[in-house]
Every structure is written in C-alpha cells, then in structure tokens.
Protein backbone atom coordinates (compact mmCIF):
# COMPACT_ATOMS: atom_id res chain seq x y z
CA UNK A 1 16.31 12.79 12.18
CA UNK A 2 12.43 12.54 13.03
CA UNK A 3 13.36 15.20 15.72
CA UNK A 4 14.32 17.22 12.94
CA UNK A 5 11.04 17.04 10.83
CA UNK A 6 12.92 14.49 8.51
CA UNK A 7 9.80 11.73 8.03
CA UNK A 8 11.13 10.07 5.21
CA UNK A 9 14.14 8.59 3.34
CA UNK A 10 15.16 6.69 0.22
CA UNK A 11 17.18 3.86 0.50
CA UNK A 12 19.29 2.50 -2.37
CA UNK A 13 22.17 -0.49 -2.83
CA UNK A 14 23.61 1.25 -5.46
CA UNK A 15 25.44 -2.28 -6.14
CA UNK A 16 22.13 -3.69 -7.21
CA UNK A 17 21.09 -0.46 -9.13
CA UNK A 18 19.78 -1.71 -12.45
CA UNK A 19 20.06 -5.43 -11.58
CA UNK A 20 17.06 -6.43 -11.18
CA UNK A 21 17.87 -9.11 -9.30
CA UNK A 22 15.55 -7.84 -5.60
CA UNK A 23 16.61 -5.34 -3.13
CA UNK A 24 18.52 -5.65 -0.14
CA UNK A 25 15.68 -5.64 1.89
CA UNK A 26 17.13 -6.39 5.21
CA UNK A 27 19.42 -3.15 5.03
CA UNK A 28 16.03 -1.19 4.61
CA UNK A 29 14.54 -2.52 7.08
CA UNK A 30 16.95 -2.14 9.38
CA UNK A 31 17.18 1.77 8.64
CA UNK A 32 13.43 1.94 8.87
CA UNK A 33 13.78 0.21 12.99
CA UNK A 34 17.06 2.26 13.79
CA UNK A 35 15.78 5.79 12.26
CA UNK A 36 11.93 5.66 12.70
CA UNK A 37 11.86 7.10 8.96
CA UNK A 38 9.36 5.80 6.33
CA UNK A 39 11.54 4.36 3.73
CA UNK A 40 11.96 3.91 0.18
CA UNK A 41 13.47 1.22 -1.76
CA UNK A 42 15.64 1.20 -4.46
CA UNK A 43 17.86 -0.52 -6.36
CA UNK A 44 17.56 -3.83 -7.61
CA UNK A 45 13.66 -4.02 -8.00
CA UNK A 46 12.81 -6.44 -10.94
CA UNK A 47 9.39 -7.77 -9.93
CA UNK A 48 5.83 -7.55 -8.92
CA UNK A 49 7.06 -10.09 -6.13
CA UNK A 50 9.80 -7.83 -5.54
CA UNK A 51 7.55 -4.61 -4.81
CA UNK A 52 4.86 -7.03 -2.90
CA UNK A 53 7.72 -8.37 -0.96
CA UNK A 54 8.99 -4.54 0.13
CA UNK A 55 5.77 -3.26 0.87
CA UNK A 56 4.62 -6.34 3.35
CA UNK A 57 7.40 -5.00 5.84
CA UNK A 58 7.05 -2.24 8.06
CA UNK A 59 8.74 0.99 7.68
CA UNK A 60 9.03 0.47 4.09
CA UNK A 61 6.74 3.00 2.40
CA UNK A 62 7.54 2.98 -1.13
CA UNK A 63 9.50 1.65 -4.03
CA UNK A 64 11.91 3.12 -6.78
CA UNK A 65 11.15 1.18 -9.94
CA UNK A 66 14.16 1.99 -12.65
CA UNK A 67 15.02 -0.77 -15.54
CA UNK A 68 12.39 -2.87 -14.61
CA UNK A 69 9.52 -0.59 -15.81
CA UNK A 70 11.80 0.26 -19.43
CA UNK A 71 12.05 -3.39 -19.47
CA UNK A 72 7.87 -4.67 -18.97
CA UNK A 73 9.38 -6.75 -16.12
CA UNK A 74 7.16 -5.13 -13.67
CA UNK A 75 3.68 -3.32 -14.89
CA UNK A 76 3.22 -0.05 -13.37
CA UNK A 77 -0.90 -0.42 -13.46
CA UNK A 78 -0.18 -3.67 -11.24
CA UNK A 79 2.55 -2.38 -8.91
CA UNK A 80 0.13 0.35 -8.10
CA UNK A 81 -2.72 -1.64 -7.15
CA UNK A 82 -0.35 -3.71 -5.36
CA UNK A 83 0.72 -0.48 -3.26
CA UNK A 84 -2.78 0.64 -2.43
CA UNK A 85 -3.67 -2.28 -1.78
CA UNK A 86 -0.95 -2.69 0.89
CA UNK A 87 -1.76 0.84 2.05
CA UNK A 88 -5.52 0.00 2.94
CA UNK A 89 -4.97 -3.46 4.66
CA UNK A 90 -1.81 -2.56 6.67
CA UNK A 91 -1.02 0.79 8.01
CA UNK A 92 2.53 2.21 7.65
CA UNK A 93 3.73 4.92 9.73
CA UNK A 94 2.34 8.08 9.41
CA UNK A 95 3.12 9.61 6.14
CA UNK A 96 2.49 13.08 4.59
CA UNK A 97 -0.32 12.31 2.85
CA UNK A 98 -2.06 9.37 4.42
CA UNK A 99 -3.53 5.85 1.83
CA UNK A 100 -1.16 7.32 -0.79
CA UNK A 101 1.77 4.82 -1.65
CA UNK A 102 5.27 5.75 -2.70
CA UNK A 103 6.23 4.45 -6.04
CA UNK A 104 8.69 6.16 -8.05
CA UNK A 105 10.82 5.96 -11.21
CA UNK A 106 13.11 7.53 -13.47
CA UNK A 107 11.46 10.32 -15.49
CA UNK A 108 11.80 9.47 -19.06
CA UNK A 109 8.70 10.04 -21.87
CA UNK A 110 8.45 6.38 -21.35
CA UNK A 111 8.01 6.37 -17.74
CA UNK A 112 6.06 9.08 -18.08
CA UNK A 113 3.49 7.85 -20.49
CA UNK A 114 2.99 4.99 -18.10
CA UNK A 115 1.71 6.95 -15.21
CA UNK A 116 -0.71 8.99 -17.50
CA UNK A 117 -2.16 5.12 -18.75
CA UNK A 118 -2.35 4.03 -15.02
C-alpha cells in the first residue's frame, strides 16, 4: 500500500464498536508492522487509559473516540493533551502533517461543541 501513496489507515473491531470495553490493540498493531501504515484505532475506546495505552505503541497514530465522548467517559481536552503529548516525546512514523495527533469522533453538535471548547 505505502508503494501506492496509501500512508495511513483506520483500524476498527467492529465487535467492540460502542463497547467501551478497550480496543483490540494487538490486531492494530499487527497491521501497523505488516503494512508500514500509520494507524488508527477504533472501536471499543472507553478511556483516557485506553487512548494513552494506543498511542504508547508504534504505528498507532491516532484514535476514533465514539460513545465514550457522548458518555464523559473520556474528556476530549485530556485525550488531546494526552496525544500531543505522545507526539512530542515519541516520534511516530512520518505523517502528513508532522506533531499533529489523530483523534477523531463521530460528528454530532455534541461532538462538535467539544472540539470548539478544547
């Protein structure tokens, strides 16, 4: 894929969508050694610890936050921090734009509100 431009992918257990029980981590891993792609999580997120634990791996550039931001399980102000934070102590491959973490989530007016406050 990389010899095709492709630089990044999302990865999601679908199975965990909306769980909020932690990602399957290993899988994305796995996918970010085999492919050489910067990947993004999703599916399953439910904590800070969650998006600390997906960002201290290599390969894994960002995280999709879903039912845990609708929820207050996981504050978008501190995930955020947490990303740049991850972004300025260890490197990730290269990325398109480079000290700028990957965090998305659905786009609702609620979501949305949250990202102007951050």
């Amino acid at each position: 894929m990389r010899q095709l431009g492709v630089t990044s992918a999302i990865h999601t257990s679908i199975h965990l969508d909306g769980s909020m029980t932690g990602v399957d981590l290993q899988a994305s891993i796995e996918l970010a050694g085999i492919s050489g792609l910067n990947i993004s999580v999703g599916g399953g997120i439910g904590s800070l610890e969650d998006v600390l634990e997906c960002y201290n791996n290599d390969g894994i550039n960002g995280v999709i936050i879903g039912k845990a931001l609708y929820t207050g399980k996981v504050d978008l102000k501190k995930a955020l921090r947490a990303a740049r934070q991850k972004t300025l102590l260890k490197p990730v491959w290269p990325i398109e734009k480079p000290n700028s973490p990957i965090i998305s989530a659905y786009p609702t007016k609620k979501v949305a509100d949250l990202f102007r406050s951050a």
